[in-house]
Protein backbone atom coordinates (compact mmCIF):
# COMPACT_ATOMS: atom_id res chain seq x y z
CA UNK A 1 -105.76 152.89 -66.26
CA UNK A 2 -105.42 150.45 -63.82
CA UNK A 3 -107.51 147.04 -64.06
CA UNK A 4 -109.68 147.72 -61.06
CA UNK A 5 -110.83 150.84 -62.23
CA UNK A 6 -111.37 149.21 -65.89
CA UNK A 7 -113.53 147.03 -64.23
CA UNK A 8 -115.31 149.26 -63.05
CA UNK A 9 -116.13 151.18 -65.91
CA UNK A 10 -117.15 147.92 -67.47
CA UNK A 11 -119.53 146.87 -64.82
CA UNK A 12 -121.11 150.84 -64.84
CA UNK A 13 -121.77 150.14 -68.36
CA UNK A 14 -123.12 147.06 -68.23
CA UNK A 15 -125.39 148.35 -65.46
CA UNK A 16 -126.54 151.48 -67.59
CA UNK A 17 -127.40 148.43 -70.34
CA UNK A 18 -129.34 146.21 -67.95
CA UNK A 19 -131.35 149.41 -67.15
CA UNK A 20 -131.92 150.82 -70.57
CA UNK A 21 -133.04 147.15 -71.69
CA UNK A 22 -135.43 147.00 -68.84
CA UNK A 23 -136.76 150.41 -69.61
CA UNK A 24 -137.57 149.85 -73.03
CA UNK A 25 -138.60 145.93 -71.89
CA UNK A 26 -140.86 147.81 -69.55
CA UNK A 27 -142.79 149.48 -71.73
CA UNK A 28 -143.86 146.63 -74.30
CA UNK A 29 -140.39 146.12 -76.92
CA UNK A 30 -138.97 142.74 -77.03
CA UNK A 31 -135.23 143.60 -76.34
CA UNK A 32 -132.01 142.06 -77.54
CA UNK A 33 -128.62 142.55 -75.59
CA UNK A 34 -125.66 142.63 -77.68
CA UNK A 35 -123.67 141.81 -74.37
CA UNK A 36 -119.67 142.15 -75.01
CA UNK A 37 -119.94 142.45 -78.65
CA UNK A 38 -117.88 145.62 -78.80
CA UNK A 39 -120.11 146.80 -81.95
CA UNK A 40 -122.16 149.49 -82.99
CA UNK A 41 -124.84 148.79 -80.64
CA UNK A 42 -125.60 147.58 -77.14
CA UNK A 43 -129.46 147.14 -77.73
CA UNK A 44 -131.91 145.90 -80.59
CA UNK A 45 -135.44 146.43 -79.60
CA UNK A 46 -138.29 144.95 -81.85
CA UNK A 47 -141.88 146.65 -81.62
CA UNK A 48 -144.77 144.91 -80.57
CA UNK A 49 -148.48 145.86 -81.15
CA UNK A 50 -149.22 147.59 -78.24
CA UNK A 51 -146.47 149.72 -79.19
CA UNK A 52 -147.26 150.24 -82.35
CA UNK A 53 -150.28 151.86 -81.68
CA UNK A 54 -149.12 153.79 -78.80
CA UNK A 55 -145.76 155.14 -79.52
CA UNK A 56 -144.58 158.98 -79.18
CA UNK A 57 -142.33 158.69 -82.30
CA UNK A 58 -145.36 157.12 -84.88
CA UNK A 59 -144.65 153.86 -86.02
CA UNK A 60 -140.88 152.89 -85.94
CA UNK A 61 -140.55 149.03 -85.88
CA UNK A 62 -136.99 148.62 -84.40
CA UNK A 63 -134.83 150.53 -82.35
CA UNK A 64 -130.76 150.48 -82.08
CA UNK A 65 -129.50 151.52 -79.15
CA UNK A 66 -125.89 152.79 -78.54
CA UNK A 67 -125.68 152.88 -74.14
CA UNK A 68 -123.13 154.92 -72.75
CA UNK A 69 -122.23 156.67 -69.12
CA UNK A 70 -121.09 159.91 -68.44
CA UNK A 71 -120.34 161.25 -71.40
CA UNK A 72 -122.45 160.81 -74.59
CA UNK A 73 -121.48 159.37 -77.96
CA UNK A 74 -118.36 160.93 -80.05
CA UNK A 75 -118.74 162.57 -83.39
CA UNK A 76 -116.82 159.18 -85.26
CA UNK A 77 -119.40 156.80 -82.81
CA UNK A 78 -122.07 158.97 -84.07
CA UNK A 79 -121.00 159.05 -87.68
CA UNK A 80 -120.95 155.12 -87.73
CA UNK A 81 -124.55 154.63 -86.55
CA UNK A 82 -125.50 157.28 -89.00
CA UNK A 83 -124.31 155.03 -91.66
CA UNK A 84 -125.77 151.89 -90.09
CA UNK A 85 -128.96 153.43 -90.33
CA UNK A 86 -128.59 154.38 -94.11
CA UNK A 87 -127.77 150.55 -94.43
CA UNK A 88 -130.89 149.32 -92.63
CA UNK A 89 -133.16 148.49 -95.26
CA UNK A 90 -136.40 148.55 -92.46
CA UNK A 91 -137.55 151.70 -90.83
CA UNK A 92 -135.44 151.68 -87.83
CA UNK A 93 -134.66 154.48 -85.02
CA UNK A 94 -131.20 154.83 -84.02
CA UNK A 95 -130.06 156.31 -80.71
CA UNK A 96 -127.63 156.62 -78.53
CA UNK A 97 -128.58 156.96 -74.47
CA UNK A 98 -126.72 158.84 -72.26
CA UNK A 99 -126.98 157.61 -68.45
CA UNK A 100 -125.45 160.66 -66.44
CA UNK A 101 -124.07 160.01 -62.69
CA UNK A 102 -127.03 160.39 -60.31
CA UNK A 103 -130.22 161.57 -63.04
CA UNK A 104 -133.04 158.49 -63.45
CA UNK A 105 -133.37 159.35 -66.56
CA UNK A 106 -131.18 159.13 -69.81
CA UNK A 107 -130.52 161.94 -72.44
CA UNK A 108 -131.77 160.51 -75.43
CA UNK A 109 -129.98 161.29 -78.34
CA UNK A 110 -132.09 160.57 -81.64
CA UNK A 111 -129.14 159.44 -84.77
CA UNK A 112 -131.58 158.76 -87.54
């Protein structure tokens, strides 16, 4: 892989980030960017009230998000946020979101 196209990648990925952060931002969580970490997660988002009381999935204080392009997370990645969410001693959602070339939307991939 040549650097150019490494960069590329990189920047795709931090773009997917930036927009899954905004989503989420968006629609009332307070959202943490684990930029260049390389960890388990890209995203931490903390509920607020509003979303409390309004959310889809009941009431699920945090979120960890795992961002990816193209492809979605592999069995190992998803094994690992499994166990992060056994560790997590609040009520927290773990996902991983899948932002596919040319779809507005991600697949949303539910961990724990």
């Amino acid at each position: 892989m040549t650097a150019r196209t490494q960069a590329g990648r990189k920047a795709k990925g931090t773009r997917a980030e930036r927009r899954a952060a905004e989503s989420l931002r968006e629609a009332g969580w307070f959202v943490v960017r684990a930029a260049g970490s390389h960890g388990l997660c890209d995203l931490v988002a903390l509920w607020t009230p509003a979303v409390a009381t309004t959310s889809e999935r009941g009431f699920i204080p945090a979120l960890v998000v795992q961002v990816k392009t193209g492809r979605g997370a592999r069995a190992a990645e998803r094994a690992k946020l499994r166990e992060l969410a056994l560790r997590l001693s609040v009520k927290v959602s773990v996902e991983v979101w899948t932002y596919r070339d040319r779809v507005a939307v991600p697949y949303v991939e539910v961990i724990q």
